[in-house]
PDB file of N, CA and C in Angstrom:
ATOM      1  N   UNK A   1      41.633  85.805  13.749  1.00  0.00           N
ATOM      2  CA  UNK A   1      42.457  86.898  13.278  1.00  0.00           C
ATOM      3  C   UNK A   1      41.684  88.198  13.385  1.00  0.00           C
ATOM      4  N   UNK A   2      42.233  89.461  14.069  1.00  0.00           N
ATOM      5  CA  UNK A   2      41.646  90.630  13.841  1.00  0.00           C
ATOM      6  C   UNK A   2      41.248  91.650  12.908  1.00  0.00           C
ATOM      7  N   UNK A   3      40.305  91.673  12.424  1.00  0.00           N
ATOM      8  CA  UNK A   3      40.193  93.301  11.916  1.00  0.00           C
ATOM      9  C   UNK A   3      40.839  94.099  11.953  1.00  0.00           C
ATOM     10  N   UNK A   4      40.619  94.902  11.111  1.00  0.00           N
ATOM     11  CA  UNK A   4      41.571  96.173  11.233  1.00  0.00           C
ATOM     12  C   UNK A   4      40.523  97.492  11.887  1.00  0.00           C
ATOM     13  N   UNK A   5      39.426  96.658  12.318  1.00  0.00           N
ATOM     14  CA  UNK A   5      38.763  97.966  12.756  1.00  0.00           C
ATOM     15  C   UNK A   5      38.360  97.488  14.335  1.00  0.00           C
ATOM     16  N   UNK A   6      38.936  95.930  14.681  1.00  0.00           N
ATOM     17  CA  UNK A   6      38.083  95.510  16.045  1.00  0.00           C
ATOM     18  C   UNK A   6      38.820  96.485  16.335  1.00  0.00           C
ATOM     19  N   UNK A   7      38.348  96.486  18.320  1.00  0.00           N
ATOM     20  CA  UNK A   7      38.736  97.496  19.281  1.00  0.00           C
ATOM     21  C   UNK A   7      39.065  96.238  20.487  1.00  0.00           C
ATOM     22  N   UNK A   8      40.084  96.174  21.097  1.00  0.00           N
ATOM     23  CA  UNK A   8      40.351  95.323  22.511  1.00  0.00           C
ATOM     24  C   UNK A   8      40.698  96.329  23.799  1.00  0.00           C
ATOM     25  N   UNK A   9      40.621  95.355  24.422  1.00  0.00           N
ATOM     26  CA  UNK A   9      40.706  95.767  25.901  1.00  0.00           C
ATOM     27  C   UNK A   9      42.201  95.105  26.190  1.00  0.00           C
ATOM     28  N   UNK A  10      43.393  95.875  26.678  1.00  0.00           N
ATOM     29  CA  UNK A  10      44.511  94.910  26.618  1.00  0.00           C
ATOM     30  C   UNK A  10      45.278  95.528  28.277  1.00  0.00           C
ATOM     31  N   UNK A  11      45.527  94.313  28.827  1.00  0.00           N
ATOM     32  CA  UNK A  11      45.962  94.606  30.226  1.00  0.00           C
ATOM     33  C   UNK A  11      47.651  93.953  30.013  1.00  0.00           C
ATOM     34  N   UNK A  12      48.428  94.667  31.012  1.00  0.00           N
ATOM     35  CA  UNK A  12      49.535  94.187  31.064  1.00  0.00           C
ATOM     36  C   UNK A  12      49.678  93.184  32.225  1.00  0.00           C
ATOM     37  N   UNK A  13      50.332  91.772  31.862  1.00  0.00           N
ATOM     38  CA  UNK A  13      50.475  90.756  33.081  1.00  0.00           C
ATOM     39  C   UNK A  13      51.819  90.491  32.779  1.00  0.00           C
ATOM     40  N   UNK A  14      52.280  90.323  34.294  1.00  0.00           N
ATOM     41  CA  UNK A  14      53.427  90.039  33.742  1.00  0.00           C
ATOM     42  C   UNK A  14      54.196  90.441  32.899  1.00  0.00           C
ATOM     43  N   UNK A  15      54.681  91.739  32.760  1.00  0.00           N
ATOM     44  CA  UNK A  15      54.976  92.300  31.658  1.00  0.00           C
ATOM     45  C   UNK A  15      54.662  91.789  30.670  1.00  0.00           C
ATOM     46  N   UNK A  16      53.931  91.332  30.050  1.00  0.00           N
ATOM     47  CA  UNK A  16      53.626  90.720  28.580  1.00  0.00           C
ATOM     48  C   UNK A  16      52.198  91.472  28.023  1.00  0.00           C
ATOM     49  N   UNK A  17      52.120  91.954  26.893  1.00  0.00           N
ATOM     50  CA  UNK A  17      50.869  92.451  26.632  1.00  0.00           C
ATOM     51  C   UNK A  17      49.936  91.255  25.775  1.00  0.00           C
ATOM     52  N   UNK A  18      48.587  90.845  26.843  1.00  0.00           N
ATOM     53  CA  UNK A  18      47.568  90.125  25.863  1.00  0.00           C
ATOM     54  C   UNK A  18      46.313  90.400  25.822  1.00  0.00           C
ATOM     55  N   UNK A  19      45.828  90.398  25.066  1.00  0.00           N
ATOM     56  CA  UNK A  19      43.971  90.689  24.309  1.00  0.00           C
ATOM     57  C   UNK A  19      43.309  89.985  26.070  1.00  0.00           C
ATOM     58  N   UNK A  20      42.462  90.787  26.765  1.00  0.00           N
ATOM     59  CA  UNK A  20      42.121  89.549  27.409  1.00  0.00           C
ATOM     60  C   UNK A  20      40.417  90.132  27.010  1.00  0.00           C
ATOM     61  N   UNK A  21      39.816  90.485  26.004  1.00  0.00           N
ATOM     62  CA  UNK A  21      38.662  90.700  25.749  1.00  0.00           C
ATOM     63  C   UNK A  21      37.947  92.035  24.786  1.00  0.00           C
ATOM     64  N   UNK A  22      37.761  91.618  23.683  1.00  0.00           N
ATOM     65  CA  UNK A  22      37.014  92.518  22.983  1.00  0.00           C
ATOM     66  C   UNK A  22      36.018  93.505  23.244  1.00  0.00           C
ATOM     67  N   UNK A  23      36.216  94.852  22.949  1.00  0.00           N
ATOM     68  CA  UNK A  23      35.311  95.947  24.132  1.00  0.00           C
ATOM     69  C   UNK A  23      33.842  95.528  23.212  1.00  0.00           C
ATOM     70  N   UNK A  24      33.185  95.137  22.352  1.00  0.00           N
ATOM     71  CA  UNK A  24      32.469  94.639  21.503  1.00  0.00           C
ATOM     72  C   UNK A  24      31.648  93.672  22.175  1.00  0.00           C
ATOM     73  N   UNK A  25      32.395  92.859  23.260  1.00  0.00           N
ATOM     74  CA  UNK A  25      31.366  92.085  23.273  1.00  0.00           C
ATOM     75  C   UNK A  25      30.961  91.616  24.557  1.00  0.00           C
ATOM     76  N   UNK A  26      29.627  90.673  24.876  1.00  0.00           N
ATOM     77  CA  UNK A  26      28.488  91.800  25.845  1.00  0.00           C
ATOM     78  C   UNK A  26      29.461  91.851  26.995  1.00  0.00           C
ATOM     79  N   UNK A  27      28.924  92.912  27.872  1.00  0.00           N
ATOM     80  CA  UNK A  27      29.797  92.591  29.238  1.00  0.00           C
ATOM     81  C   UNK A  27      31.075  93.627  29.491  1.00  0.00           C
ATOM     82  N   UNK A  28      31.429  93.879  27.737  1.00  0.00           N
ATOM     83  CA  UNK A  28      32.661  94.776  27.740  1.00  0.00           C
ATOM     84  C   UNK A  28      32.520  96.220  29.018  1.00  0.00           C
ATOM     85  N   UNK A  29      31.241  96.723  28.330  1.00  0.00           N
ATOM     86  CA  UNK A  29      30.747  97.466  28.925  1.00  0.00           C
ATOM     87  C   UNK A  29      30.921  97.647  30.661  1.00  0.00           C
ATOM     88  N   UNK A  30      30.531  96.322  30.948  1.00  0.00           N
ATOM     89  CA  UNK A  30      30.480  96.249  32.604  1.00  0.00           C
ATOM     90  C   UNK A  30      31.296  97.077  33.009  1.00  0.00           C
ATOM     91  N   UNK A  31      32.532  96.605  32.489  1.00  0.00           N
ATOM     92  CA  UNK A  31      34.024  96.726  33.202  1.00  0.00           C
ATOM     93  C   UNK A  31      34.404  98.330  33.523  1.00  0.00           C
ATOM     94  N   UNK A  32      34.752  98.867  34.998  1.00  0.00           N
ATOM     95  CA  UNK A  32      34.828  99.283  35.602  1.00  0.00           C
ATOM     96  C   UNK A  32      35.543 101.175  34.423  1.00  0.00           C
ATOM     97  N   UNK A  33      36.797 100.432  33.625  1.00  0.00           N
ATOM     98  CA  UNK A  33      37.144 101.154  32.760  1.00  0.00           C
ATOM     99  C   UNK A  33      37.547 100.957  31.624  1.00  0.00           C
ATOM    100  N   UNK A  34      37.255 101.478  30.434  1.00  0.00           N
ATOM    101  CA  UNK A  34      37.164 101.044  29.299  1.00  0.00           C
ATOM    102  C   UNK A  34      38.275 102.049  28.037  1.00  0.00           C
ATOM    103  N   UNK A  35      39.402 101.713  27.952  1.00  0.00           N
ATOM    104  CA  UNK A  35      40.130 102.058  27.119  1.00  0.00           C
ATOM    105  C   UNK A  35      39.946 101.640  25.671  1.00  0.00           C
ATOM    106  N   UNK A  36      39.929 102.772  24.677  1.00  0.00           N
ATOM    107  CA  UNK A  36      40.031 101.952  23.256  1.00  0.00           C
ATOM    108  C   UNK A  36      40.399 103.314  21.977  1.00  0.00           C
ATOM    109  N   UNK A  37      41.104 102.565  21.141  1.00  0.00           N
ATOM    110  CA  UNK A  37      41.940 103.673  20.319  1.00  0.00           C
ATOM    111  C   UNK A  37      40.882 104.112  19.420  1.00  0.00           C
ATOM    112  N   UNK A  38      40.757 105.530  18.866  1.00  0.00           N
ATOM    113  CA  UNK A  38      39.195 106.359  18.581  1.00  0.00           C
ATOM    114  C   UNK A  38      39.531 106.911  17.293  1.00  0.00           C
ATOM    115  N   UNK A  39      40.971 106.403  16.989  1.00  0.00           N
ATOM    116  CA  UNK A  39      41.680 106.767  15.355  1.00  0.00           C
ATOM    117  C   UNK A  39      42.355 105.686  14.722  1.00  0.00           C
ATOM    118  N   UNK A  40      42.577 106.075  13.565  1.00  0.00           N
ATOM    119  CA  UNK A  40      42.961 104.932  13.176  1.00  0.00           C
ATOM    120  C   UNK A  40      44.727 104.590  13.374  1.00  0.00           C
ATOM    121  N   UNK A  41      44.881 103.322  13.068  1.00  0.00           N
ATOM    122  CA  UNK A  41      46.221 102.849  13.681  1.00  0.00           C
ATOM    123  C   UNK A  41      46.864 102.212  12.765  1.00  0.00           C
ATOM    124  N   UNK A  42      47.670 102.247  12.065  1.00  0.00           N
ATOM    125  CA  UNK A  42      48.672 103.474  11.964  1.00  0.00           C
ATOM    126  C   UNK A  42      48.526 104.471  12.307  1.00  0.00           C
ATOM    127  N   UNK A  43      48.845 105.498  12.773  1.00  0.00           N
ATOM    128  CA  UNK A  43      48.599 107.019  13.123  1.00  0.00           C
ATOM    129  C   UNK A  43      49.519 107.756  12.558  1.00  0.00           C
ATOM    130  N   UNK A  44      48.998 108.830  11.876  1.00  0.00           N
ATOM    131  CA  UNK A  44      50.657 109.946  11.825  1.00  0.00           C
ATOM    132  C   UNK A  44      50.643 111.210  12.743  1.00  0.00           C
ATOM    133  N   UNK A  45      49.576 112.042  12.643  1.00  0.00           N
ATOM    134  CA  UNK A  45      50.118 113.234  13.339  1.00  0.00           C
ATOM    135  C   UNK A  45      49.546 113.415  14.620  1.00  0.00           C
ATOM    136  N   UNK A  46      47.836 112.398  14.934  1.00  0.00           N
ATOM    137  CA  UNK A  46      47.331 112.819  16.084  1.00  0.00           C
ATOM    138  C   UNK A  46      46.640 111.153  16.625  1.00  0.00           C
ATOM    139  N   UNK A  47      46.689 111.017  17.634  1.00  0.00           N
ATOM    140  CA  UNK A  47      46.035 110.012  18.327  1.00  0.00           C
ATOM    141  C   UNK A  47      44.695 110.187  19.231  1.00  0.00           C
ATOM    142  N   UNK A  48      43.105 109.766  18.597  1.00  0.00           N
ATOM    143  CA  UNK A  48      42.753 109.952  20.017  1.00  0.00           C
ATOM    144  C   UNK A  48      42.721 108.837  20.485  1.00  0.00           C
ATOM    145  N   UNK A  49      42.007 108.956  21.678  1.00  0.00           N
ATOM    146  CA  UNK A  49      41.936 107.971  22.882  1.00  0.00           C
ATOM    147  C   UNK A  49      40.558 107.984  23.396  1.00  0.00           C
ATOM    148  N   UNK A  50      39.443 106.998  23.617  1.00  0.00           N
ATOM    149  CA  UNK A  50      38.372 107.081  24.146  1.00  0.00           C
ATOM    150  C   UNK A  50      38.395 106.526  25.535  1.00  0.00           C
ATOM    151  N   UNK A  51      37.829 106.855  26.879  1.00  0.00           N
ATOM    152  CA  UNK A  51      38.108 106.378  27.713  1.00  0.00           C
ATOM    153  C   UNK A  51      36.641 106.401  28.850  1.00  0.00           C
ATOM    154  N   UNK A  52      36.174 104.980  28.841  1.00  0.00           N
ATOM    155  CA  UNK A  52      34.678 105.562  29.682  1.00  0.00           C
ATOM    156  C   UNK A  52      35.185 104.689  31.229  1.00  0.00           C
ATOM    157  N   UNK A  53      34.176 105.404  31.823  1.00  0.00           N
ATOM    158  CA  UNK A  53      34.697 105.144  33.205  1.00  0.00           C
ATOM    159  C   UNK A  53      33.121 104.988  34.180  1.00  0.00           C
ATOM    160  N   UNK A  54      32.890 103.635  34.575  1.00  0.00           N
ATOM    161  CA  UNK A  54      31.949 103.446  35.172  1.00  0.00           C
ATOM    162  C   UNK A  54      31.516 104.588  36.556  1.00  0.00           C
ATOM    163  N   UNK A  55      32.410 105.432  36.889  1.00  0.00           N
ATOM    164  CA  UNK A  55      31.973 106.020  38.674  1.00  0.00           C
ATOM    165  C   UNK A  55      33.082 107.162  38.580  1.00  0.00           C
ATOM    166  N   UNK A  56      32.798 108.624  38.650  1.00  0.00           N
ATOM    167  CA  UNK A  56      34.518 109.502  38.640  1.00  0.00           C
ATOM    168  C   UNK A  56      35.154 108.920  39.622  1.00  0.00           C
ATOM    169  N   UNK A  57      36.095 108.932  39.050  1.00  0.00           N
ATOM    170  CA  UNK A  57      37.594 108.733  39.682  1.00  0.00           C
ATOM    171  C   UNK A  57      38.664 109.302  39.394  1.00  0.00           C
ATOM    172  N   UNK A  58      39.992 109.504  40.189  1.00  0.00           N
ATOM    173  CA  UNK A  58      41.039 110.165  39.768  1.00  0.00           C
ATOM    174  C   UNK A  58      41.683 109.611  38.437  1.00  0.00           C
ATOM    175  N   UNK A  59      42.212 109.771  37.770  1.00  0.00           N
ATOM    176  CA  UNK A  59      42.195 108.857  36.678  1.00  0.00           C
ATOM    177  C   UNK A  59      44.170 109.561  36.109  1.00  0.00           C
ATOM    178  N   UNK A  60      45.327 108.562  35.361  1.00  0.00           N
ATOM    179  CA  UNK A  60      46.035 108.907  34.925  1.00  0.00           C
ATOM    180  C   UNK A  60      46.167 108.450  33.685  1.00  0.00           C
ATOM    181  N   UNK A  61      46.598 109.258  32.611  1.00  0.00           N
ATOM    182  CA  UNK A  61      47.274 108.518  31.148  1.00  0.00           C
ATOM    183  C   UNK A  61      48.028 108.953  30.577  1.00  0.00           C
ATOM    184  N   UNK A  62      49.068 107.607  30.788  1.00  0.00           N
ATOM    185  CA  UNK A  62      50.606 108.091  30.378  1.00  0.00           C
ATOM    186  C   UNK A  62      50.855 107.351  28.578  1.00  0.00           C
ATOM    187  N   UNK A  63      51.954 107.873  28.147  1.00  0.00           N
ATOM    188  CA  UNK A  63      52.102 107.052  26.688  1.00  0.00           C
ATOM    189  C   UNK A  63      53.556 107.036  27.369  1.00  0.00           C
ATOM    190  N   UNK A  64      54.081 105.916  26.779  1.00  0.00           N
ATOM    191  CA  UNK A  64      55.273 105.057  26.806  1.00  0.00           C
ATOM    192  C   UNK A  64      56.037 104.701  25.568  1.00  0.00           C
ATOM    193  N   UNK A  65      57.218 104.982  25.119  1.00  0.00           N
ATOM    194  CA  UNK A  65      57.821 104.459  23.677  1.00  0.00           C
ATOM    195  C   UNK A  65      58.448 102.799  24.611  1.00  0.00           C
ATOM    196  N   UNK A  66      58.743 102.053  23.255  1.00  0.00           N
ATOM    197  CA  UNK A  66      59.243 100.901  23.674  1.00  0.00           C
ATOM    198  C   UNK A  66      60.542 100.154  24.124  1.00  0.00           C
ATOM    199  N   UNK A  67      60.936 101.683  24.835  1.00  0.00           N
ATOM    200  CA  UNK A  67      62.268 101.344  25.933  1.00  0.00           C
ATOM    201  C   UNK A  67      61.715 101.752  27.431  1.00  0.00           C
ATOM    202  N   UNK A  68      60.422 102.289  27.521  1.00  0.00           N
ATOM    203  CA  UNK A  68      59.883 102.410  28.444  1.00  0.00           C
ATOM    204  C   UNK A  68      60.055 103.547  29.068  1.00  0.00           C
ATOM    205  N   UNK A  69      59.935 104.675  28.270  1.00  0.00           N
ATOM    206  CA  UNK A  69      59.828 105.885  28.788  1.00  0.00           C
ATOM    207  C   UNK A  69      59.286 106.555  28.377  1.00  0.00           C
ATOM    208  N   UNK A  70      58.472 107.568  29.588  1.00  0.00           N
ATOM    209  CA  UNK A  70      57.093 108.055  29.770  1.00  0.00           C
ATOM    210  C   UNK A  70      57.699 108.992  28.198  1.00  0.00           C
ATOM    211  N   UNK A  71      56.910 109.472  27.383  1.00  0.00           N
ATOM    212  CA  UNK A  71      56.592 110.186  26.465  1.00  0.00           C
ATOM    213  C   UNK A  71      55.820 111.724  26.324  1.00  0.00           C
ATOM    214  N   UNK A  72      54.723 111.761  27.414  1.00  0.00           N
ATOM    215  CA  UNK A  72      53.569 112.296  27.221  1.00  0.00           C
ATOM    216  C   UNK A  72      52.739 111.813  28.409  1.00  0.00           C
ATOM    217  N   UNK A  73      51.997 112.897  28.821  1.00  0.00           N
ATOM    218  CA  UNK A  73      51.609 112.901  29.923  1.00  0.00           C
ATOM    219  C   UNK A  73      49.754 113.590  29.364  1.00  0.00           C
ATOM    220  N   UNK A  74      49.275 112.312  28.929  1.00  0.00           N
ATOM    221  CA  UNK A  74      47.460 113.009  28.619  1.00  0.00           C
ATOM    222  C   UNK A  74      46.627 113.165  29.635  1.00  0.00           C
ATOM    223  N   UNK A  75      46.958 112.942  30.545  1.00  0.00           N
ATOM    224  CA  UNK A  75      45.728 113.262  31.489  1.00  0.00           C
ATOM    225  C   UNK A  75      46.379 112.707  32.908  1.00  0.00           C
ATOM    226  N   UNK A  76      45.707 114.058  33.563  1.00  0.00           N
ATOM    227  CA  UNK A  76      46.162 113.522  35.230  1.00  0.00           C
ATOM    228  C   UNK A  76      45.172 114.200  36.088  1.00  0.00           C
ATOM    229  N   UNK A  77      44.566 113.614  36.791  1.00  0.00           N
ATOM    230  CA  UNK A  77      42.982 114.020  37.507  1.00  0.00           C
ATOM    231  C   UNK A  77      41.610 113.758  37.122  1.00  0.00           C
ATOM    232  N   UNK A  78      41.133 114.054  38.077  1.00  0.00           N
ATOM    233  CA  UNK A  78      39.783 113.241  38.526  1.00  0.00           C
ATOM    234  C   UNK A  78      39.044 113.527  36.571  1.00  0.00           C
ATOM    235  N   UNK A  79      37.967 112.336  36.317  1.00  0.00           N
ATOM    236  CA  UNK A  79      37.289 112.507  35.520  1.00  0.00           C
ATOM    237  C   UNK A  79      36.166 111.839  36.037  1.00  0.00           C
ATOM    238  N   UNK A  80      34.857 112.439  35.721  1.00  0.00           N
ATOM    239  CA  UNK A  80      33.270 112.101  35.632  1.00  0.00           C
ATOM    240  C   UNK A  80      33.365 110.459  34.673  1.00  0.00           C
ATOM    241  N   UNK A  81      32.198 109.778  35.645  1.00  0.00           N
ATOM    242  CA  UNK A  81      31.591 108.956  34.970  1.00  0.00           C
ATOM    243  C   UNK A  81      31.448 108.890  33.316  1.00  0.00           C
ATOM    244  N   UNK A  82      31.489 108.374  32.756  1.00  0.00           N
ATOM    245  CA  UNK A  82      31.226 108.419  30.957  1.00  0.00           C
ATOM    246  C   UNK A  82      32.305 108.043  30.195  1.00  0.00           C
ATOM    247  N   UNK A  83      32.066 108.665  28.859  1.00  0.00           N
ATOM    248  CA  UNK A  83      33.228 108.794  27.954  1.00  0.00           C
ATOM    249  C   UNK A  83      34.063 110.175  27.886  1.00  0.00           C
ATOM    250  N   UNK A  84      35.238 109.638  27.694  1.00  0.00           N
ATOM    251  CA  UNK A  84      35.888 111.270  27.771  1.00  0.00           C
ATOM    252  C   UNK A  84      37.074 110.536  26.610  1.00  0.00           C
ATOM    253  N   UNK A  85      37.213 111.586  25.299  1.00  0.00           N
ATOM    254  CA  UNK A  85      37.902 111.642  24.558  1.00  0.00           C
ATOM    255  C   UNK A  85      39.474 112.394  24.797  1.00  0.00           C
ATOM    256  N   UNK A  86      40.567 111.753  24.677  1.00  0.00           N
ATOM    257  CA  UNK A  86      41.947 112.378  24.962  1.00  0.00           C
ATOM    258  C   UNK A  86      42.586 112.199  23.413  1.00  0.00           C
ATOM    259  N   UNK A  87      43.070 113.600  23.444  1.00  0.00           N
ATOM    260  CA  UNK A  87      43.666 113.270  22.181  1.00  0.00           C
ATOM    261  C   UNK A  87      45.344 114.097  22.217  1.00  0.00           C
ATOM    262  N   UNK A  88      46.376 113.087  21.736  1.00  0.00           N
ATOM    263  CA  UNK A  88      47.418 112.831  21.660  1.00  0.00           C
ATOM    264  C   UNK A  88      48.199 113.614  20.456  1.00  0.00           C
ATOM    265  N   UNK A  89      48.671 114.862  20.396  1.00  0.00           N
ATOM    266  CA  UNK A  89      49.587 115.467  19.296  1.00  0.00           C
ATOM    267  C   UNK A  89      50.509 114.825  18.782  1.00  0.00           C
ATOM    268  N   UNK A  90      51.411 113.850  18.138  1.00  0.00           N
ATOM    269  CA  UNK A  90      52.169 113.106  17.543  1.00  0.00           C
ATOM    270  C   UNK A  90      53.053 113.679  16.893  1.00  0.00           C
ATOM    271  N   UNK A  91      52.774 114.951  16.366  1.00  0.00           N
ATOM    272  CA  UNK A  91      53.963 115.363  15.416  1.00  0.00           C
ATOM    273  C   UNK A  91      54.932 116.089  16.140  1.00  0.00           C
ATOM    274  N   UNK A  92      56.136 115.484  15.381  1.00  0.00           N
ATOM    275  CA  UNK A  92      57.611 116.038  16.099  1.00  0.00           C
ATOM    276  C   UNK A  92      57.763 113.956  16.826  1.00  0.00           C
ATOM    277  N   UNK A  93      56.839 113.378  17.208  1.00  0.00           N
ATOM    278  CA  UNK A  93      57.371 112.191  17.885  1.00  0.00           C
ATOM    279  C   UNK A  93      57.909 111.091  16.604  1.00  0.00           C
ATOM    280  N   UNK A  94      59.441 110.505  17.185  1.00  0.00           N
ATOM    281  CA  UNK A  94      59.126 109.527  16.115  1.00  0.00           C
ATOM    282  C   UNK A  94      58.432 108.389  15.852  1.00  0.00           C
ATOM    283  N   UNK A  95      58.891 108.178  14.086  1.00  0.00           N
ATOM    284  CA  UNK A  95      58.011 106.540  13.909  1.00  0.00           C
ATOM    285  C   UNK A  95      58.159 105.624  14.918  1.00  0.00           C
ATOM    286  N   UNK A  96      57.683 104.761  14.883  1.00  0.00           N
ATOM    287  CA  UNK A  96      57.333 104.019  16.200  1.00  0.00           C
ATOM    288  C   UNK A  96      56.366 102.969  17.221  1.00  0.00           C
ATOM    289  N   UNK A  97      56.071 102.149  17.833  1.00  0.00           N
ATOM    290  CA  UNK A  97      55.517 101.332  18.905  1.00  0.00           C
ATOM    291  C   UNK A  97      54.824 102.266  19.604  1.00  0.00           C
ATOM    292  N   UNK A  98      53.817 102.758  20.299  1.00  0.00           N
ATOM    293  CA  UNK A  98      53.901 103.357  21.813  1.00  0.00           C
ATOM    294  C   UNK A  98      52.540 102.579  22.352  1.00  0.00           C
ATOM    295  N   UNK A  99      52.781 102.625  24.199  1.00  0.00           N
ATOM    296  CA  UNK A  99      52.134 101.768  24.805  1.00  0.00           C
ATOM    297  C   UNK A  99      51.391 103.090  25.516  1.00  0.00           C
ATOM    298  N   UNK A 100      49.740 103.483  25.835  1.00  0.00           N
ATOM    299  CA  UNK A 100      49.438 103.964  26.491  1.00  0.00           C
ATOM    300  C   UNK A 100      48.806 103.359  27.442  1.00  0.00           C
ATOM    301  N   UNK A 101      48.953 103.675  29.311  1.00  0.00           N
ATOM    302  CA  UNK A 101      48.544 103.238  29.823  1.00  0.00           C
ATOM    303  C   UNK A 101      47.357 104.143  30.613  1.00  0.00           C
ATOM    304  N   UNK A 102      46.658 103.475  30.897  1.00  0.00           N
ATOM    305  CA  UNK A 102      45.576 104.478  32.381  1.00  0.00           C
ATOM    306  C   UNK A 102      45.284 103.250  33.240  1.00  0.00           C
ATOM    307  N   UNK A 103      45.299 104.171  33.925  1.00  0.00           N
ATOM    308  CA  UNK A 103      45.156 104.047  35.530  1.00  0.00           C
ATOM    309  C   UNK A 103      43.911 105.171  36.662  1.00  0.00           C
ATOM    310  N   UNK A 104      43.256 104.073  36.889  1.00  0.00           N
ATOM    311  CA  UNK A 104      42.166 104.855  37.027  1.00  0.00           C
ATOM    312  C   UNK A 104      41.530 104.247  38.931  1.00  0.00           C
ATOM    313  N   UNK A 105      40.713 105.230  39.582  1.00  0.00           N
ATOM    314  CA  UNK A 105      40.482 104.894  40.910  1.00  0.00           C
ATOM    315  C   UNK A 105      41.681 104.605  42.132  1.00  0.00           C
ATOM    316  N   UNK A 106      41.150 104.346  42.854  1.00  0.00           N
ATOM    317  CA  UNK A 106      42.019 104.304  44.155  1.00  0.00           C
ATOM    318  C   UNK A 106      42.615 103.126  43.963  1.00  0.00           C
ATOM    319  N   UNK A 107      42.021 101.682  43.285  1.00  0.00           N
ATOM    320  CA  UNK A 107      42.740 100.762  43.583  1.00  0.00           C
ATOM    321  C   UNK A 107      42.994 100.307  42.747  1.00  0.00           C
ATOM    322  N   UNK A 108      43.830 101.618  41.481  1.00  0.00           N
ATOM    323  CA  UNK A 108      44.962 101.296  40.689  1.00  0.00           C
ATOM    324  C   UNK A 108      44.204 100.789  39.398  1.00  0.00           C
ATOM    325  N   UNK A 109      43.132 100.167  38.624  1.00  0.00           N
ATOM    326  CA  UNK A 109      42.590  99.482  37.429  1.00  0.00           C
ATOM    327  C   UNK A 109      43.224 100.288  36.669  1.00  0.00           C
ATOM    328  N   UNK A 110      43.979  99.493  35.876  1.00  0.00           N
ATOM    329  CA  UNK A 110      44.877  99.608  35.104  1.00  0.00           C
ATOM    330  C   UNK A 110      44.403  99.200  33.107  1.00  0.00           C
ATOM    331  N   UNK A 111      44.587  99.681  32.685  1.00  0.00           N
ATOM    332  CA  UNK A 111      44.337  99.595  31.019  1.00  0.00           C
ATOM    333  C   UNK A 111      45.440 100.243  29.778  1.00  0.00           C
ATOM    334  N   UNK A 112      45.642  98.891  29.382  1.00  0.00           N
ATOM    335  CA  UNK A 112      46.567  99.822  27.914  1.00  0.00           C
ATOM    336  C   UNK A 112      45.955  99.776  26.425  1.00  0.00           C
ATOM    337  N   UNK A 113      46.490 100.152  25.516  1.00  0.00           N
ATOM    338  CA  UNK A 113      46.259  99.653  24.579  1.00  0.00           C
ATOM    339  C   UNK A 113      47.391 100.537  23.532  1.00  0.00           C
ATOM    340  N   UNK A 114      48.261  99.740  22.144  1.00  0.00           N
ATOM    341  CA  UNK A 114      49.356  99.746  22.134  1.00  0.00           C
ATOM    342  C   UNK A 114      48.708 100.779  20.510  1.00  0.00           C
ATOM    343  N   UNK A 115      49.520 101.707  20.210  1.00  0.00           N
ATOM    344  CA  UNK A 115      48.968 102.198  18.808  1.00  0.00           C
ATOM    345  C   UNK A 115      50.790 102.432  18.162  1.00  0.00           C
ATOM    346  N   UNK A 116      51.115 102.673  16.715  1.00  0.00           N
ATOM    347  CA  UNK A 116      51.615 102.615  16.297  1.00  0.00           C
ATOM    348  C   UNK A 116      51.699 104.188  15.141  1.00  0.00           C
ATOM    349  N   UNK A 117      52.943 104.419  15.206  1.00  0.00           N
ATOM    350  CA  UNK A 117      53.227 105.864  14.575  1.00  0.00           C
ATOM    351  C   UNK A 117      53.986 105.776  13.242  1.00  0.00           C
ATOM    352  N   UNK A 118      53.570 106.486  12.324  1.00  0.00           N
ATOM    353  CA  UNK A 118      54.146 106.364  11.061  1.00  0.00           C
ATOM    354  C   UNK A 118      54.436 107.633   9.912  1.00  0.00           C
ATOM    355  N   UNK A 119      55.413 107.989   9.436  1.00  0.00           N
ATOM    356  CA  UNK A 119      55.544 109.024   9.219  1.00  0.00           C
ATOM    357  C   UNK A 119      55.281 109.157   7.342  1.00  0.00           C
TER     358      UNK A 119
END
């Protein structure tokens, strides 16, 4: 059972969203790009987003409500190697599910992770 403070790495297959690995543990790191929510969840008025990225690459991040439409548009273009913090204005959006995705490099590596809005 999770914490309320772990952090995952969550990919979409098959349309279905599952945990496929805790950014925590060893190895997380490796991985090419590393999505993980940088506030807490529940959220009310602001979301950030931490996002490290092994090599710059063009990089996109969209948020999604849960009929599947784009919301918000955080980032579009190239980012440097590292961590880069995105942070998400919330107020005015309603309560709510939302799925953010990135998409990062030429050949598409893909990352979500799902945060939740509350008024």
């Amino acid at each position: 059972s999770a914490g309320s403070n772990d952090v995952y790495v969550v990919t979409i297959d098959d349309c279905l969203v599952r945990v496929c690995g805790d950014a925590n543990e060893p190895g997380a790191t490796d991985r090419p790009v590393l999505l993980t929510l940088a506030s807490a969840n529940p959220a009310r008025n602001h979301v950030a987003l931490s996002l490290t990225l092994d090599r710059p690459q063009p990089t996109v991040a969209e948020v999604f409500d849960t009929l599947g439409r784009r919301v918000a548009l955080a980032h579009e273009g190239s980012l440097g190697a590292g961590t880069h913090r995105l942070m998400l204005d919330t107020r005015g959006w309603p309560p709510g599910t939302y799925l953010v995705r990135v998409q990062a490099g030429r050949d598409g590596t893909t990352r979500t992770a799902r945060f939740t809005l509350v008024r």
